[in-house]
Structures are given as structure tokens and as C-alpha cells.
PDB file of N, CA and C in Angstrom:
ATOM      1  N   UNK A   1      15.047  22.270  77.627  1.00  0.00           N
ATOM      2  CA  UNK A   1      13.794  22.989  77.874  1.00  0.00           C
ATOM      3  C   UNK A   1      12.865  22.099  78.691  1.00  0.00           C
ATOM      4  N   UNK A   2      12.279  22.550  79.839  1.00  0.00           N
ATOM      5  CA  UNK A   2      11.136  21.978  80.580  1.00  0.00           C
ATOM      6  C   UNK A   2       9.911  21.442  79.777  1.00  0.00           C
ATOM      7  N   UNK A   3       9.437  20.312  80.192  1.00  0.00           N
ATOM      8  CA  UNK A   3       8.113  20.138  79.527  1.00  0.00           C
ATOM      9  C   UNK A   3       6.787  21.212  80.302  1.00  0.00           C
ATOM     10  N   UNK A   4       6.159  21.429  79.307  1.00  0.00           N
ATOM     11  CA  UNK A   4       5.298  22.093  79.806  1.00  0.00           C
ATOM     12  C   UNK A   4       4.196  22.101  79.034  1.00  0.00           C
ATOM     13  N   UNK A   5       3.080  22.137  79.377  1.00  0.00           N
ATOM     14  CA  UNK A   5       1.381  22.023  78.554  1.00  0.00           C
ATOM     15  C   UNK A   5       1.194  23.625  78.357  1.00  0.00           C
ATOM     16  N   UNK A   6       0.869  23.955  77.159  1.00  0.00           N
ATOM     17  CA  UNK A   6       0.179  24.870  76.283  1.00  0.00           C
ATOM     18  C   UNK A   6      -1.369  24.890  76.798  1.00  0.00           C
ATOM     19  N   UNK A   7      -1.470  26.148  77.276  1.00  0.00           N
ATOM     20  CA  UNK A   7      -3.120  26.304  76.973  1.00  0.00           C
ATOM     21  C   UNK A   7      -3.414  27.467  76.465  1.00  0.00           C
ATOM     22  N   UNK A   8      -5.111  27.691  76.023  1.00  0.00           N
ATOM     23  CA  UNK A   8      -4.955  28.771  75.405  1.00  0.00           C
ATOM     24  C   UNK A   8      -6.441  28.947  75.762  1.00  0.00           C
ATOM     25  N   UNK A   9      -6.614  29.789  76.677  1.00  0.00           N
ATOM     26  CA  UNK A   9      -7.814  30.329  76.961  1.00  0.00           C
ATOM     27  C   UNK A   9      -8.991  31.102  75.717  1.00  0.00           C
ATOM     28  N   UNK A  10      -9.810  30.261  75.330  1.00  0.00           N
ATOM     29  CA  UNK A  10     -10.691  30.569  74.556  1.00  0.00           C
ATOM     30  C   UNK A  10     -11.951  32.317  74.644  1.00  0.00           C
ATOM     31  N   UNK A  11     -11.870  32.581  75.698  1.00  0.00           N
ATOM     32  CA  UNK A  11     -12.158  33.497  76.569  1.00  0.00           C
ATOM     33  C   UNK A  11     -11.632  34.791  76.275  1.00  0.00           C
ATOM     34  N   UNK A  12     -10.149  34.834  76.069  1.00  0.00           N
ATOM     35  CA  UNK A  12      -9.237  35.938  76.256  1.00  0.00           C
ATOM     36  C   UNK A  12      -8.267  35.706  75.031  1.00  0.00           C
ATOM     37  N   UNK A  13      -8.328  34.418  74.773  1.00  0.00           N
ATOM     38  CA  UNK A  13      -7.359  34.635  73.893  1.00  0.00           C
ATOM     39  C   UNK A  13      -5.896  34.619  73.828  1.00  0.00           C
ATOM     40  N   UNK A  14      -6.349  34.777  75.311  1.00  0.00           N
ATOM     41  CA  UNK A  14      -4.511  34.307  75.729  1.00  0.00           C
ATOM     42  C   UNK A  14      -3.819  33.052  75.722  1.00  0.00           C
ATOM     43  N   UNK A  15      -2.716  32.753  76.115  1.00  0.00           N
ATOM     44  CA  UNK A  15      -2.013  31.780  75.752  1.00  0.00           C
ATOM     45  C   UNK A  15      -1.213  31.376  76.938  1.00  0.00           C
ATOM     46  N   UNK A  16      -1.287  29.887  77.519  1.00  0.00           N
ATOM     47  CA  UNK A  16      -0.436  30.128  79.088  1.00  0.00           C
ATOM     48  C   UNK A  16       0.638  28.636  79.019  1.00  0.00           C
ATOM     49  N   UNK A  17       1.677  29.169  79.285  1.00  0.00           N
ATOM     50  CA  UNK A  17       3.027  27.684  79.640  1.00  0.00           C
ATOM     51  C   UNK A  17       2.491  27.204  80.735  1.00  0.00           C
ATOM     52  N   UNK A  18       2.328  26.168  81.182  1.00  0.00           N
ATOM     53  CA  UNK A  18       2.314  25.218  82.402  1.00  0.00           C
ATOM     54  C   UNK A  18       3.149  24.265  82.306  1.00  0.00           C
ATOM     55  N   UNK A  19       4.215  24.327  83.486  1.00  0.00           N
ATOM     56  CA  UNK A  19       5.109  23.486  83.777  1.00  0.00           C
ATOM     57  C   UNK A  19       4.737  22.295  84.190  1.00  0.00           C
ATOM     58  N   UNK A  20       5.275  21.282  83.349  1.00  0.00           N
ATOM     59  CA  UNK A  20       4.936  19.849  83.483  1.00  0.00           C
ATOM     60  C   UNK A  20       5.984  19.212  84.417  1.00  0.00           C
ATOM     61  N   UNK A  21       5.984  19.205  86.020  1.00  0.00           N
ATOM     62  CA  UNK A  21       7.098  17.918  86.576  1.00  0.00           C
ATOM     63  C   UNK A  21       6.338  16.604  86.844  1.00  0.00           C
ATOM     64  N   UNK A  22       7.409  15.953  86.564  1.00  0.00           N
ATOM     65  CA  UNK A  22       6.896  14.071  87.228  1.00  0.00           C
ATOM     66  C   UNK A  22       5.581  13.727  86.832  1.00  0.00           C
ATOM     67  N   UNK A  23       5.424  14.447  85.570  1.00  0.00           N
ATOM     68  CA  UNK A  23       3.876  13.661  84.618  1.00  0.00           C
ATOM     69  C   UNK A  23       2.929  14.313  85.420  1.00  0.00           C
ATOM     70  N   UNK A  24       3.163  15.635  85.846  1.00  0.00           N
ATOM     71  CA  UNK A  24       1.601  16.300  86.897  1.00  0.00           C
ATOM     72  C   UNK A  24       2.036  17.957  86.821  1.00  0.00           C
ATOM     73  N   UNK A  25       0.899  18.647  86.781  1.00  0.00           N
ATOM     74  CA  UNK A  25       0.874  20.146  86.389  1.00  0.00           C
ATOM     75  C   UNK A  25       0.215  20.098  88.280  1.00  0.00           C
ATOM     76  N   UNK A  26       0.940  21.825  88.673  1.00  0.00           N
ATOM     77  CA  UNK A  26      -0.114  21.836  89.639  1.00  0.00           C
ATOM     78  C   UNK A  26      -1.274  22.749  89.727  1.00  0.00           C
ATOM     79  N   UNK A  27      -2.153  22.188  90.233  1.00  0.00           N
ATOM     80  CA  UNK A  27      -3.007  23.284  89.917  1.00  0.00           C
ATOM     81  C   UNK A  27      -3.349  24.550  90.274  1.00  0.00           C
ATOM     82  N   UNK A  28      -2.319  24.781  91.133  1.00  0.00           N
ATOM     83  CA  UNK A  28      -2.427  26.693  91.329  1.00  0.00           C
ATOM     84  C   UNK A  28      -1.990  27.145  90.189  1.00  0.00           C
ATOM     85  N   UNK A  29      -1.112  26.426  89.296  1.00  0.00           N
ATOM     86  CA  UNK A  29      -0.471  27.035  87.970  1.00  0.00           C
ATOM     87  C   UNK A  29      -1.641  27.845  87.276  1.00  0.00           C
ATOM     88  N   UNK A  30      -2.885  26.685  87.394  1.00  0.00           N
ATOM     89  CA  UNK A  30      -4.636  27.104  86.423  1.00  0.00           C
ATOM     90  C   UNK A  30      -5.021  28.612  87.754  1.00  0.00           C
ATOM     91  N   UNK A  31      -4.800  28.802  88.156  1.00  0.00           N
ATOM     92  CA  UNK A  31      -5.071  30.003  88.794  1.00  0.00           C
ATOM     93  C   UNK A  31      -4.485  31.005  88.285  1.00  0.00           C
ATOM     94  N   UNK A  32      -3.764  30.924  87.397  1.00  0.00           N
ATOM     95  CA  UNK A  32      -3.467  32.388  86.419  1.00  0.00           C
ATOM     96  C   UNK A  32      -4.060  32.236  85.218  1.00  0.00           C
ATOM     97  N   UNK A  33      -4.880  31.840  84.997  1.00  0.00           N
ATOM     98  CA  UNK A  33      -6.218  31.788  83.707  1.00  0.00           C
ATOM     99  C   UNK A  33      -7.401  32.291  84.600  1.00  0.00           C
ATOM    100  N   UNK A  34      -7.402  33.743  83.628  1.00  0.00           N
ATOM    101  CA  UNK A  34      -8.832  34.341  84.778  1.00  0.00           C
ATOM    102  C   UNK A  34      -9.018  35.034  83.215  1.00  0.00           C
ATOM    103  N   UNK A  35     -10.805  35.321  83.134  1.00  0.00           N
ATOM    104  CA  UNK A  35     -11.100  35.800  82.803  1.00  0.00           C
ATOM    105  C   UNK A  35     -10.762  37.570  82.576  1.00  0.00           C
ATOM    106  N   UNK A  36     -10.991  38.354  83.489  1.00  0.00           N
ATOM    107  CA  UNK A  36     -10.705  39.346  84.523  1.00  0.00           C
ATOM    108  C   UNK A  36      -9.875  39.498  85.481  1.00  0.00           C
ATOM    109  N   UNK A  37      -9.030  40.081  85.312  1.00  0.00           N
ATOM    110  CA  UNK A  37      -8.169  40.295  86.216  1.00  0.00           C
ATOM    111  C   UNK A  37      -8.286  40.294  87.190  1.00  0.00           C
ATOM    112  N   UNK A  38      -9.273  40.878  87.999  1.00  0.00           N
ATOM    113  CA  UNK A  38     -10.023  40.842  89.486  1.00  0.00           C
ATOM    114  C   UNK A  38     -10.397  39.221  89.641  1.00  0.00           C
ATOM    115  N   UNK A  39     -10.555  38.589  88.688  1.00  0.00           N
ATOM    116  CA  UNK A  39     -10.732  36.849  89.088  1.00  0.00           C
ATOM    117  C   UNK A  39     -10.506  35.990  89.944  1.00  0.00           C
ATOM    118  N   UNK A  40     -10.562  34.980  90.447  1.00  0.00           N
ATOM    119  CA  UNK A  40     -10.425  34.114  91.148  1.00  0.00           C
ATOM    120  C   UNK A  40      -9.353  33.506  90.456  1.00  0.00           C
ATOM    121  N   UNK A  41      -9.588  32.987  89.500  1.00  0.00           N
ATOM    122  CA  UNK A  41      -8.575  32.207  88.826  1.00  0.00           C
ATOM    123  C   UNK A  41      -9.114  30.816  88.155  1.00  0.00           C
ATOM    124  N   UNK A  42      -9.159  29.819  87.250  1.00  0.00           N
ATOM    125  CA  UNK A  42      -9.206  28.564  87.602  1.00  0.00           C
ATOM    126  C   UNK A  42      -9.244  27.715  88.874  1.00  0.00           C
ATOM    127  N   UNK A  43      -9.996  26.679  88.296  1.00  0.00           N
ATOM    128  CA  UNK A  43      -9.703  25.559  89.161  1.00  0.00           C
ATOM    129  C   UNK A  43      -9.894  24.368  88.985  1.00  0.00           C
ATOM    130  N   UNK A  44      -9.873  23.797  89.693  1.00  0.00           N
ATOM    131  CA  UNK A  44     -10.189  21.798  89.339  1.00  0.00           C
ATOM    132  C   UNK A  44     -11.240  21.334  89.367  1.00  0.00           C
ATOM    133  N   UNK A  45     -11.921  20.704  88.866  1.00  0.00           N
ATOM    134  CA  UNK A  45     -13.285  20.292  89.530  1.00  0.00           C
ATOM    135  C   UNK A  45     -12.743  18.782  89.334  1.00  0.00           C
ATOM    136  N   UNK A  46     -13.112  17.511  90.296  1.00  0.00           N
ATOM    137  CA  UNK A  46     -12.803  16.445  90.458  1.00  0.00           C
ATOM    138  C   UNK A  46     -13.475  15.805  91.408  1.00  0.00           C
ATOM    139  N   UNK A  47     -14.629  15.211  91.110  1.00  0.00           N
ATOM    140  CA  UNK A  47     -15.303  14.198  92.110  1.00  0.00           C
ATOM    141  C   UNK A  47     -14.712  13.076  92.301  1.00  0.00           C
ATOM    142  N   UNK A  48     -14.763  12.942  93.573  1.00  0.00           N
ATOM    143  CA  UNK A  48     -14.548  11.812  94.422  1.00  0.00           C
ATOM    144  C   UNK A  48     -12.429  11.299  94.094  1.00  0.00           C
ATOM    145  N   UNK A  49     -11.893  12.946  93.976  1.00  0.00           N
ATOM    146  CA  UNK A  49     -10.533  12.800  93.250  1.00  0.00           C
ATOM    147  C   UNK A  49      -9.857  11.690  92.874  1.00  0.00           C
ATOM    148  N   UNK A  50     -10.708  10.923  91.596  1.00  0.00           N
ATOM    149  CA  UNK A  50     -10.212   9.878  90.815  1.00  0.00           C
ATOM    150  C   UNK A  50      -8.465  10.451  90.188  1.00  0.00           C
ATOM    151  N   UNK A  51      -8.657  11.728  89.800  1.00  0.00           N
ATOM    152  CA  UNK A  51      -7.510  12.132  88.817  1.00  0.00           C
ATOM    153  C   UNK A  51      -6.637  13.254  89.859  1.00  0.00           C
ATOM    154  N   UNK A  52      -6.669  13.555  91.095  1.00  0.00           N
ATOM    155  CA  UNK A  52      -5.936  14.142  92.108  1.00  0.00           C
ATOM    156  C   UNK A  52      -4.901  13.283  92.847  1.00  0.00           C
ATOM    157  N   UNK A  53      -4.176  14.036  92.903  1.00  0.00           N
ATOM    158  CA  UNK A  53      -2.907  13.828  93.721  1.00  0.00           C
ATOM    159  C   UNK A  53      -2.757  14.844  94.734  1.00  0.00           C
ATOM    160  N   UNK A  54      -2.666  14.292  95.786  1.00  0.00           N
ATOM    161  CA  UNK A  54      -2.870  15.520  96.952  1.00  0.00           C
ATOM    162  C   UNK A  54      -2.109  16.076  97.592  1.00  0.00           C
ATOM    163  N   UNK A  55      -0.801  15.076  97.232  1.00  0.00           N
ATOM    164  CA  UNK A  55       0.796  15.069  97.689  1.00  0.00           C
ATOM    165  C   UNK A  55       1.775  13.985  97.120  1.00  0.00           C
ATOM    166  N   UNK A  56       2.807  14.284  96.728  1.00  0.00           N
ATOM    167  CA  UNK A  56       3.804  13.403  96.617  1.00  0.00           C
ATOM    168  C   UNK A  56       4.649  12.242  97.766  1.00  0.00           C
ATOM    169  N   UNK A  57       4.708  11.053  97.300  1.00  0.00           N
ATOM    170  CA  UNK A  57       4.603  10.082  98.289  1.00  0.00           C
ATOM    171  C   UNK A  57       5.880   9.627  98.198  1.00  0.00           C
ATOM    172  N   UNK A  58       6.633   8.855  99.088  1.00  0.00           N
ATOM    173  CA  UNK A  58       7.858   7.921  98.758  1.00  0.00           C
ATOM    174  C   UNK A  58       7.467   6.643  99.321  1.00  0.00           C
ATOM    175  N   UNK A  59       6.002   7.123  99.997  1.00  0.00           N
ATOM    176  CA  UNK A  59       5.860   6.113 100.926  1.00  0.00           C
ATOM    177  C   UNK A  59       4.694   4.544  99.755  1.00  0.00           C
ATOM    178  N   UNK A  60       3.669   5.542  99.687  1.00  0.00           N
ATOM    179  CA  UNK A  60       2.924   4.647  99.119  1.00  0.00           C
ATOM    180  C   UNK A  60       2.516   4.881  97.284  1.00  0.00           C
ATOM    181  N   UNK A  61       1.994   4.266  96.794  1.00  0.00           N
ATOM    182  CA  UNK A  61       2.081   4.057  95.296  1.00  0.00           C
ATOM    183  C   UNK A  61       0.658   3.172  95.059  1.00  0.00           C
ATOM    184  N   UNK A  62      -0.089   4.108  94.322  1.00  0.00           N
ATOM    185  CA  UNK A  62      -1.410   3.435  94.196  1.00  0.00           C
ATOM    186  C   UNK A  62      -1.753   3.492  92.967  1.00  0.00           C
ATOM    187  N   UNK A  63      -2.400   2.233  92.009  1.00  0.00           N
ATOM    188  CA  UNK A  63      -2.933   2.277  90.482  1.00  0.00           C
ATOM    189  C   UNK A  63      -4.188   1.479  90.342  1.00  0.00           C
ATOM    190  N   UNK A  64      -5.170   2.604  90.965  1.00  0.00           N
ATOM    191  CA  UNK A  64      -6.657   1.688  91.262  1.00  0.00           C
ATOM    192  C   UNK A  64      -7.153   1.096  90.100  1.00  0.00           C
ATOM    193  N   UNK A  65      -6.787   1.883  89.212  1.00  0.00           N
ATOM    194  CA  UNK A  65      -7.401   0.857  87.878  1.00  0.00           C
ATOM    195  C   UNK A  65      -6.962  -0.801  87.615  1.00  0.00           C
ATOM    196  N   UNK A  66      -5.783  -0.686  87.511  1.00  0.00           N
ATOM    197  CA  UNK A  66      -5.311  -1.866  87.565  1.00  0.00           C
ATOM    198  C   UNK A  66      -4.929  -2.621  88.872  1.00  0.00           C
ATOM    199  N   UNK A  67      -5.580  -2.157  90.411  1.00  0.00           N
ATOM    200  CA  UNK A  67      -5.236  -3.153  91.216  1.00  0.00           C
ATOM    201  C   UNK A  67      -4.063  -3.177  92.163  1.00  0.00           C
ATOM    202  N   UNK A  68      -3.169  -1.331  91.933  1.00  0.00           N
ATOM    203  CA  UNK A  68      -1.783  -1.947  92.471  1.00  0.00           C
ATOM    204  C   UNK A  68      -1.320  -0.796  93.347  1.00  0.00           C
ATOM    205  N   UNK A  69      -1.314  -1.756  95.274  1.00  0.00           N
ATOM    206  CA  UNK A  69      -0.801  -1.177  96.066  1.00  0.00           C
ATOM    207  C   UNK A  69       0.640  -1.496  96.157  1.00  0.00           C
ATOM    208  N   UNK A  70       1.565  -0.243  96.669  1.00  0.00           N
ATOM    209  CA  UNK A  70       2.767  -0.635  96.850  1.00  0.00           C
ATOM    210  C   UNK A  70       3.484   0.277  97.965  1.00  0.00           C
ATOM    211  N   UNK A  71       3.842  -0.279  98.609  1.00  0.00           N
ATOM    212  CA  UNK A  71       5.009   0.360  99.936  1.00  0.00           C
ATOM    213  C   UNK A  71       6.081   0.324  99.768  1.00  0.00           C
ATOM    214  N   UNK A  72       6.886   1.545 100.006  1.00  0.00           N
ATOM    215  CA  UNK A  72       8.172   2.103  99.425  1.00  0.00           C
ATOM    216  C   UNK A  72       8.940   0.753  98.442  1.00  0.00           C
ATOM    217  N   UNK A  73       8.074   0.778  97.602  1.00  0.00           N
ATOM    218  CA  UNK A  73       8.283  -0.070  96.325  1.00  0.00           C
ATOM    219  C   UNK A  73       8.266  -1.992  96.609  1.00  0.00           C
ATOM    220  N   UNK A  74       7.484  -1.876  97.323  1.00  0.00           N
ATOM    221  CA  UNK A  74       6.893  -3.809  97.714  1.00  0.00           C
ATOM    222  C   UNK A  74       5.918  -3.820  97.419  1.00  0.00           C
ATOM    223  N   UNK A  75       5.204  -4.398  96.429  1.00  0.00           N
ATOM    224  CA  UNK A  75       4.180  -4.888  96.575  1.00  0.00           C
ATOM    225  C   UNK A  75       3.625  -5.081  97.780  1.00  0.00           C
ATOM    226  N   UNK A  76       1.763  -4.809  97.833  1.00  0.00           N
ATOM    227  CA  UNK A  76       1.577  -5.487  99.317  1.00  0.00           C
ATOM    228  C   UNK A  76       0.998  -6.697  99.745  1.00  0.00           C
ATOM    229  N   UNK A  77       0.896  -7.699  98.356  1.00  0.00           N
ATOM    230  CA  UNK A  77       0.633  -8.976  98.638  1.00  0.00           C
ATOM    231  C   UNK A  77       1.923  -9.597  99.033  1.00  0.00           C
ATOM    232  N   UNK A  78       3.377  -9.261  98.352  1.00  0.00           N
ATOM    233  CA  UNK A  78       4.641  -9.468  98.852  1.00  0.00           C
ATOM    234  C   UNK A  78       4.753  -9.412 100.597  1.00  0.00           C
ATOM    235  N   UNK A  79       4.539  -8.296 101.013  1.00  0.00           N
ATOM    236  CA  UNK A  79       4.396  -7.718 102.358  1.00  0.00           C
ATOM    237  C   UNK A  79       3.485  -8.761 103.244  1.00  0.00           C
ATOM    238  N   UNK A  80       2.404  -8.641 102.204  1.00  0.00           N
ATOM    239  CA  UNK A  80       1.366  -9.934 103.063  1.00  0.00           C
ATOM    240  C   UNK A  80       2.117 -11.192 103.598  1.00  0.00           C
ATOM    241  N   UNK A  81       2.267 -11.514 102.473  1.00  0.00           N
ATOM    242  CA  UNK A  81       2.712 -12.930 102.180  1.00  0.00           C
ATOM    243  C   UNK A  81       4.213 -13.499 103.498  1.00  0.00           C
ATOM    244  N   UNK A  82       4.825 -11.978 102.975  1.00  0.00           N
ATOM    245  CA  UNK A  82       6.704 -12.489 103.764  1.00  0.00           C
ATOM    246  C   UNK A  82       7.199 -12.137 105.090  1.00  0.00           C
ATOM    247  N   UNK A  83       6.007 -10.547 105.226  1.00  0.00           N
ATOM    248  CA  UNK A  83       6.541  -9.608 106.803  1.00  0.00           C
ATOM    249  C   UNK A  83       5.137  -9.570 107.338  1.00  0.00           C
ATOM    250  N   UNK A  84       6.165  -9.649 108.644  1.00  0.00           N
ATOM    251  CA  UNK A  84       5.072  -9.722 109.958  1.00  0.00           C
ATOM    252  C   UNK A  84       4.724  -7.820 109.910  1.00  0.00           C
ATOM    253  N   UNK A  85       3.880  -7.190 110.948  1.00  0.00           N
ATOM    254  CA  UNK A  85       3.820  -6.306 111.257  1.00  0.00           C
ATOM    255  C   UNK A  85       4.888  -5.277 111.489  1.00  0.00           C
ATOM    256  N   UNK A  86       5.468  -5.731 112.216  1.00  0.00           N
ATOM    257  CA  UNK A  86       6.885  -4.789 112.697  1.00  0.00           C
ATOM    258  C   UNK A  86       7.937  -4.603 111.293  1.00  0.00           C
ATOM    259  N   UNK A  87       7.981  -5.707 110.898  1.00  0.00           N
ATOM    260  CA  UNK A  87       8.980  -5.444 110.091  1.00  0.00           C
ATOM    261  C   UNK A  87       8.095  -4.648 108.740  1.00  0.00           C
ATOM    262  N   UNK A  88       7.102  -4.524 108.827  1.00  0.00           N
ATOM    263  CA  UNK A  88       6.372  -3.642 107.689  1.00  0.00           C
ATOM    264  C   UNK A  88       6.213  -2.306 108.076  1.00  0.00           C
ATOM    265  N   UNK A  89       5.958  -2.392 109.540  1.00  0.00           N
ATOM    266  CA  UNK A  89       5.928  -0.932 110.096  1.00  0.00           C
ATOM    267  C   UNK A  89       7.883   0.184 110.012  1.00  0.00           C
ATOM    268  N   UNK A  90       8.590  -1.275 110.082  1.00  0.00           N
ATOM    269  CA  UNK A  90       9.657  -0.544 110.121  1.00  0.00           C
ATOM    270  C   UNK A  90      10.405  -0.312 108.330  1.00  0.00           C
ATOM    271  N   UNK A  91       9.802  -0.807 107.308  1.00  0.00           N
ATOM    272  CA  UNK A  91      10.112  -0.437 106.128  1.00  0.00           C
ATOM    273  C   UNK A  91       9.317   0.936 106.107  1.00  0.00           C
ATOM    274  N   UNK A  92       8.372   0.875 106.575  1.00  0.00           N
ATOM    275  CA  UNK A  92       7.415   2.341 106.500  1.00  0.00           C
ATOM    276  C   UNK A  92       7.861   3.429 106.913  1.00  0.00           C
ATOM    277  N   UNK A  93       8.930   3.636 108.018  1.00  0.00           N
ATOM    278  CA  UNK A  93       9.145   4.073 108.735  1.00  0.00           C
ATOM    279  C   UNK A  93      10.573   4.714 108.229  1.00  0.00           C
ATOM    280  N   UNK A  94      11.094   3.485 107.536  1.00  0.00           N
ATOM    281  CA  UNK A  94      12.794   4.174 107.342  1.00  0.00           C
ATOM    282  C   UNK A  94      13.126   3.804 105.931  1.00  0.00           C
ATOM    283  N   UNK A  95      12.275   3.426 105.572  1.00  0.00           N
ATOM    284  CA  UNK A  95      12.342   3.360 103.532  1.00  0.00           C
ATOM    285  C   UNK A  95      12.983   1.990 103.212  1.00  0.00           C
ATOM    286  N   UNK A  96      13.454   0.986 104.004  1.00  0.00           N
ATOM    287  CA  UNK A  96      13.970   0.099 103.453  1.00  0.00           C
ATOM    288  C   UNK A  96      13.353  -0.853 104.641  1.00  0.00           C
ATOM    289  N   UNK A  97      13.481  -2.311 103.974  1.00  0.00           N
ATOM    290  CA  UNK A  97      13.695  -3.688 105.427  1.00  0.00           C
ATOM    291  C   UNK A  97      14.503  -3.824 105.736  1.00  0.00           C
ATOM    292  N   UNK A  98      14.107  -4.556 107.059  1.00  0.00           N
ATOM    293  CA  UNK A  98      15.786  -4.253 107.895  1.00  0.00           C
ATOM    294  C   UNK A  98      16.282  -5.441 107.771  1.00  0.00           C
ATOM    295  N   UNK A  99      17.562  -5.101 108.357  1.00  0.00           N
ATOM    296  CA  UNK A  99      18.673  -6.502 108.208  1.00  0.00           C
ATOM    297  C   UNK A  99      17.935  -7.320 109.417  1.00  0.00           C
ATOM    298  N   UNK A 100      18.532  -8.722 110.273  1.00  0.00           N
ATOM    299  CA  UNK A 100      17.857  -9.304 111.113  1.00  0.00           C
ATOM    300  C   UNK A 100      18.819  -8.838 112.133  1.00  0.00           C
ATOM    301  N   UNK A 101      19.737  -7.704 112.305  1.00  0.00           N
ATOM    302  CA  UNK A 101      20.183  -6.936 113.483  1.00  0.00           C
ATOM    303  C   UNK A 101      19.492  -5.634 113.312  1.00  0.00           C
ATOM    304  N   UNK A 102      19.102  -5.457 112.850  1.00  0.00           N
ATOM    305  CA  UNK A 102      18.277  -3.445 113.117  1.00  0.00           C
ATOM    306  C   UNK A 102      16.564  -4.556 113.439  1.00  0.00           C
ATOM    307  N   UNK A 103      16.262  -5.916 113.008  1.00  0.00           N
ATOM    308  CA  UNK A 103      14.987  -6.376 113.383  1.00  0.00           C
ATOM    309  C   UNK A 103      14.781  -6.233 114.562  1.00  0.00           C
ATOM    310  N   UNK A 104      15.812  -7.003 115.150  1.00  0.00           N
ATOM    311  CA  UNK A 104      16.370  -7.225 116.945  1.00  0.00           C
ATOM    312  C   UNK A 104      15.833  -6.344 117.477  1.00  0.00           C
ATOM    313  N   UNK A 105      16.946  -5.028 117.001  1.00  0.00           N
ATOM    314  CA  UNK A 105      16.610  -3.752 118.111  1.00  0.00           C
ATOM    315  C   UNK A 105      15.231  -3.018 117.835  1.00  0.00           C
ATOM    316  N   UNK A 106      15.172  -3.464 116.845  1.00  0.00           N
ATOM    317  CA  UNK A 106      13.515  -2.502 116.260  1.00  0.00           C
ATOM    318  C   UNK A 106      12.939  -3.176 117.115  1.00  0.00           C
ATOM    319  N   UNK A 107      12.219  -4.415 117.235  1.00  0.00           N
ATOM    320  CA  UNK A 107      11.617  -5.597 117.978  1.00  0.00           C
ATOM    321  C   UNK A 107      11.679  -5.007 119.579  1.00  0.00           C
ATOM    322  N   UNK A 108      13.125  -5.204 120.178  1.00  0.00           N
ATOM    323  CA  UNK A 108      13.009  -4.944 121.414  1.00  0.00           C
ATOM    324  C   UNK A 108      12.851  -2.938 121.815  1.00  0.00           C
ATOM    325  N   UNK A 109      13.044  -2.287 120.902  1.00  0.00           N
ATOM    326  CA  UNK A 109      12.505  -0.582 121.142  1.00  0.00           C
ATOM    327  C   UNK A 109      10.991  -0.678 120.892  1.00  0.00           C
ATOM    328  N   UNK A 110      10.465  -1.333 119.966  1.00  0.00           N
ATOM    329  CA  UNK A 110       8.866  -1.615 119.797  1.00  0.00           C
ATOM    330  C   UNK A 110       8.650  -2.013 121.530  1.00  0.00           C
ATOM    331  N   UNK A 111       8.446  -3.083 121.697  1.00  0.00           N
ATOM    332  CA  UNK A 111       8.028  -4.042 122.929  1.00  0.00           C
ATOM    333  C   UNK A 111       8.599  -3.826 124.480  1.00  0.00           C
ATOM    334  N   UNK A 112       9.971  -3.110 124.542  1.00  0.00           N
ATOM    335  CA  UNK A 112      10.238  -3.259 125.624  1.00  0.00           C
ATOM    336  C   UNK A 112      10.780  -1.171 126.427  1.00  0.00           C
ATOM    337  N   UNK A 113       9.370  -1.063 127.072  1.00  0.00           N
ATOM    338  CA  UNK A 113       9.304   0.473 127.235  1.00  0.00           C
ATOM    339  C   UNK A 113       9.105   0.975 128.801  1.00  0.00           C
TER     340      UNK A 113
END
């Protein structure tokens, strides 16, 4: 069985499943909690979207509370610290670092046009 959050509209009285994937509900799901049928629906309210997710990433990974950027799973003081530009642009680019033969050609398709 799917995880899913229980709500229960105090309003109506009704009762609604929301499908839980990857620890996040979405929120058009709250758009079938309406008062009235003619309704709008729910919605989010979220300043300055501390608790929004706006899209799913492979790329980047952020935990502002505690401090932690990450690129397709590097740390970015790691990144700081070990890769030049190119070779950060090209983990960005194709999900992994490259060997020091895909550097080469990355290097000379970057620079030489």
C-alpha cells in the first residue's frame, strides 16, 4: 500500500487520501478540498518558500538549515577545494566527473570553437 496523509476537512467533514512520494505530497492533490463544489480548491500559503519544492532535482541538493550544498551528490566545499571550473561544469552537465580522457576532450570542445 502507498503511503499517503489522511486529511479530514473540518468544514465538510469529509475525509481525503493524499499520496505521499519521496517524503512530499503535491499540492494540486490540496485542490480537491473545497468547501463547495464550485471552489477553487486549496492551496499553499508559503512565504519566502522555506518549505517548497518547486521541482525535483538530480542536479542540486540543498539543507539550509544545516548548511548543505551538494552537486549531483559532491559536496561543494569538495568541488571547491579539488575541481577547477570545467570539470564542475562538466559533472553538472553529465551527472558524473570525468575520467582525465573525456577531461581532454571536454577541455578542448569547451576552448577550441
Amino acid at each position: 500500500m502507498p503511503d499517503t496523509l489522511t486529511i479530514t476537512d473540518n468544514r465538510t467533514n469529509k475525509t481525503y487520501e493524499i499520496p505521499i512520494r519521496d517524503g512530499s505530497i503535491s499540492a494540486m492533490e490540496l485542490r480537491r478540498i473545497k468547501e463547495n463544489p464550485e471552489d477553487f480548491g486549496l492551496m499553499t500559503y508559503d512565504p519566502a518558500l522555506t518549505n517548497t519544492a518547486t521541482c525535483r532535482s538530480k542536479i542540486t541538493w540543498i539543507d539550509g538549515e544545516r548548511g548543505i550544498l551538494m552537486y549531483r551528490g559532491y559536496p561543494i566545499e569538495q568541488l571547491a577545494k579539488n575541481s577547477d571550473f570545467l570539470e564542475t561544469a562538466y559533472l553538472l552537465l553529465s551527472g558524473e566527473l570525468p575520467t582525465a580522457a573525456r577531461m581532454n576532450k571536454w577541455k578542448h570542445n569547451v576552448t577550441v570553437h
